[in-house]
C-alpha atoms as a PDB file:
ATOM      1  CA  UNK A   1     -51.087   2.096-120.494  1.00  0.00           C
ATOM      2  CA  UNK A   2     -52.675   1.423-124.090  1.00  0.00           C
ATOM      3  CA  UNK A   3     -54.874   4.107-123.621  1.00  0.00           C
ATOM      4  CA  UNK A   4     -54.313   7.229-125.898  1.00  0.00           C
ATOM      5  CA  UNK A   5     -53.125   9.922-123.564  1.00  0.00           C
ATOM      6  CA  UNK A   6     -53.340  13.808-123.585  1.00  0.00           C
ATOM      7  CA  UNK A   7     -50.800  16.203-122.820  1.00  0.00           C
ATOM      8  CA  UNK A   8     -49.385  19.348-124.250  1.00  0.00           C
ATOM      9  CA  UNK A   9     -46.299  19.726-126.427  1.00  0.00           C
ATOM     10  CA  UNK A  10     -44.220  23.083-126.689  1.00  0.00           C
ATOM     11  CA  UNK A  11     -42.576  24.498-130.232  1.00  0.00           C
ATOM     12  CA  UNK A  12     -39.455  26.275-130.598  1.00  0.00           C
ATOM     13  CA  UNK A  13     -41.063  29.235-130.521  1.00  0.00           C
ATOM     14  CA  UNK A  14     -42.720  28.560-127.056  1.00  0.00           C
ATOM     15  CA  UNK A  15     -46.349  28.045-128.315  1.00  0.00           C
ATOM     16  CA  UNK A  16     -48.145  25.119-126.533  1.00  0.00           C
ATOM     17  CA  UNK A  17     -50.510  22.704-128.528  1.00  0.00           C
ATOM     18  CA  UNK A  18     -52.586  20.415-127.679  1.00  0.00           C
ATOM     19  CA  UNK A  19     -51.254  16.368-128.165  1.00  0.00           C
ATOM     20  CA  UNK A  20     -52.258  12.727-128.364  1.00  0.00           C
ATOM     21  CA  UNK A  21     -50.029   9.468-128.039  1.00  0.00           C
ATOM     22  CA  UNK A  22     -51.285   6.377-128.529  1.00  0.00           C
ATOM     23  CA  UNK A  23     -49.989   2.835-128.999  1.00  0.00           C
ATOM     24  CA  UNK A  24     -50.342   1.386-132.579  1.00  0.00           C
ATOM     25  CA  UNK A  25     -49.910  -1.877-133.567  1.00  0.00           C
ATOM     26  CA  UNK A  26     -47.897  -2.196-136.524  1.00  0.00           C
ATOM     27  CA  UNK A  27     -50.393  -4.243-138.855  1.00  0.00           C
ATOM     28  CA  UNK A  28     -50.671  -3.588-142.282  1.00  0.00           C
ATOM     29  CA  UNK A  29     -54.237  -3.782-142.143  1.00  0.00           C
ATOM     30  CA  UNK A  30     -55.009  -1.267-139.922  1.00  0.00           C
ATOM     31  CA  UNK A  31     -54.797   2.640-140.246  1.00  0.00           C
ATOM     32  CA  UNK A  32     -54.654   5.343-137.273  1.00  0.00           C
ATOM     33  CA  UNK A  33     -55.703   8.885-138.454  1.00  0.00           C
ATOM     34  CA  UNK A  34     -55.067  11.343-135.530  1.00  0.00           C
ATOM     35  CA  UNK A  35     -58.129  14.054-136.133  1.00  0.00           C
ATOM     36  CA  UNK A  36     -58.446  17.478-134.742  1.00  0.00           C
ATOM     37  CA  UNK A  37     -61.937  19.879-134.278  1.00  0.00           C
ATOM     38  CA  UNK A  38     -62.889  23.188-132.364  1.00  0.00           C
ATOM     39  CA  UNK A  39     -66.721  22.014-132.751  1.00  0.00           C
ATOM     40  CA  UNK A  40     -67.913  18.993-132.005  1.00  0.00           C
ATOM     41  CA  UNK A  41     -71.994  20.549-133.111  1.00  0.00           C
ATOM     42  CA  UNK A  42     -71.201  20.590-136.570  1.00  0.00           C
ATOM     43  CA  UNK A  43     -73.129  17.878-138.349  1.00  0.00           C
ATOM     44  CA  UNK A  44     -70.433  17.021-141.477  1.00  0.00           C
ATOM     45  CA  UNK A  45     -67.108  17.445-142.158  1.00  0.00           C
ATOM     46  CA  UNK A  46     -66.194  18.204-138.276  1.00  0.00           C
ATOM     47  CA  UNK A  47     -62.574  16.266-137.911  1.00  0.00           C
ATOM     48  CA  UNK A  48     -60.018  17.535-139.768  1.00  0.00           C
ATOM     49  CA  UNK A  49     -56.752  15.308-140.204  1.00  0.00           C
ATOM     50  CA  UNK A  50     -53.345  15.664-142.377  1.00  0.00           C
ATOM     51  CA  UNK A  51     -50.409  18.007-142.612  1.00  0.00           C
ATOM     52  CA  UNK A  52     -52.530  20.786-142.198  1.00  0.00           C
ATOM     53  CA  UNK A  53     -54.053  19.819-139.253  1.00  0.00           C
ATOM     54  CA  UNK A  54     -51.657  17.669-137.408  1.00  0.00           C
ATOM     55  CA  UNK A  55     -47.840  17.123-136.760  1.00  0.00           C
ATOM     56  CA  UNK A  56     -46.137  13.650-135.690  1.00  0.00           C
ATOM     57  CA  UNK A  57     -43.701  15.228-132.882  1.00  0.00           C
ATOM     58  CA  UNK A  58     -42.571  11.450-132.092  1.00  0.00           C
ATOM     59  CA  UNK A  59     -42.495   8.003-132.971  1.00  0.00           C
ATOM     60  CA  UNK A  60     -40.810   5.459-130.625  1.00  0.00           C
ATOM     61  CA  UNK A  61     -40.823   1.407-131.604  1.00  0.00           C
ATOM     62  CA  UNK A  62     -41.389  -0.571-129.083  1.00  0.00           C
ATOM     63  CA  UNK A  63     -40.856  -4.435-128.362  1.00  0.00           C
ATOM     64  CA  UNK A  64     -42.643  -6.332-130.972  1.00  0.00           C
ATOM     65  CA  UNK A  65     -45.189  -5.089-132.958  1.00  0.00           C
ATOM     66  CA  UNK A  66     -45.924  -1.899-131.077  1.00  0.00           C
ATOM     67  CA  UNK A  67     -45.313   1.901-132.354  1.00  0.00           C
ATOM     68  CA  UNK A  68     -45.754   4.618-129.711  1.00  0.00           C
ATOM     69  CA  UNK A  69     -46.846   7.788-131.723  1.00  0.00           C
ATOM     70  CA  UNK A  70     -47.339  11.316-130.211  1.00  0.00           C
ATOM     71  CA  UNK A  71     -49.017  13.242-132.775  1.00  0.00           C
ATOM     72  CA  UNK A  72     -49.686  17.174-131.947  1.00  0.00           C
ATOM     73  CA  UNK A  73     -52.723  19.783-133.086  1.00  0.00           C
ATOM     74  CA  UNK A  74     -51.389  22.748-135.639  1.00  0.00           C
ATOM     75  CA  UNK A  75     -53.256  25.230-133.747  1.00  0.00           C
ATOM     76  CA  UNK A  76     -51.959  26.728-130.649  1.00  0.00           C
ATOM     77  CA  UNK A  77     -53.702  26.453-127.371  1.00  0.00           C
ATOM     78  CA  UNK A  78     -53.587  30.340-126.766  1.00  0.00           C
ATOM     79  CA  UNK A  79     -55.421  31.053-130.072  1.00  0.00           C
ATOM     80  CA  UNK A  80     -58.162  28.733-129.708  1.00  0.00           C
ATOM     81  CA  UNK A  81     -61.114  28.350-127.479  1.00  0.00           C
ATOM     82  CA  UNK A  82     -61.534  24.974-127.103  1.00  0.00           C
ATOM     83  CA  UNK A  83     -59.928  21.764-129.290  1.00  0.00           C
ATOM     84  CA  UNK A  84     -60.452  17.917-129.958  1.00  0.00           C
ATOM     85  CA  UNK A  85     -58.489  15.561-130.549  1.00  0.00           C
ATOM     86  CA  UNK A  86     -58.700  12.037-131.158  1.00  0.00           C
ATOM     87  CA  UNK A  87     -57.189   9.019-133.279  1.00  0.00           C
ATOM     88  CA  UNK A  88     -59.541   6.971-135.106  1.00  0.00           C
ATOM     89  CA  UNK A  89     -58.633   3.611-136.192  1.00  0.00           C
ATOM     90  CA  UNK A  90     -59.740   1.516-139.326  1.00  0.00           C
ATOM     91  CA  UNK A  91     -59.143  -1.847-140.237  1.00  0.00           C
ATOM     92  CA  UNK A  92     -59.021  -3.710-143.971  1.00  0.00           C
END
């Protein structure tokens, strides 16, 4: 299924976070940017993205041209409310 899917992924520690994998298609000209928020009301500067924000647990090549990424929110589910997550894609 090309559609990005959610799940949860667990640390070492046992904390659960939030997660996203998507397929990407490995072309130069395009960028995926997996973005996190715990308010989607907030007019500017809402998504947050980057080491801070985000960890890659897995990336798995597929046949071709095709990278399957699972990327992972840095805040655990048990200290947060609610979360967002979503991968935005941009093209050259």
């Amino acid at each position: 299924d090309p559609s990005p899917q959610l799940s949860t992924v667990q640390d070492s520690n046992g904390n659960e976070y939030l997660a996203l994998t998507y397929t990407q298609i490995n072309d130069p000209n395009l960028t995926y940017t997996v973005q996190v928020t715990s308010d989607l009301m907030q007019q500017t500067d809402q998504w947050h993205s980057g080491a801070s924000y985000t960890t890659v647990v897995s990336q798995v090549t597929g046949t071709g041209t095709t990278t399957q990424v699972t990327v992972r929110d840095n805040v655990p589910i048990s200290q947060a409310a609610k979360r967002f997550i979503r991968v935005q894609v941009n093209g050259q």
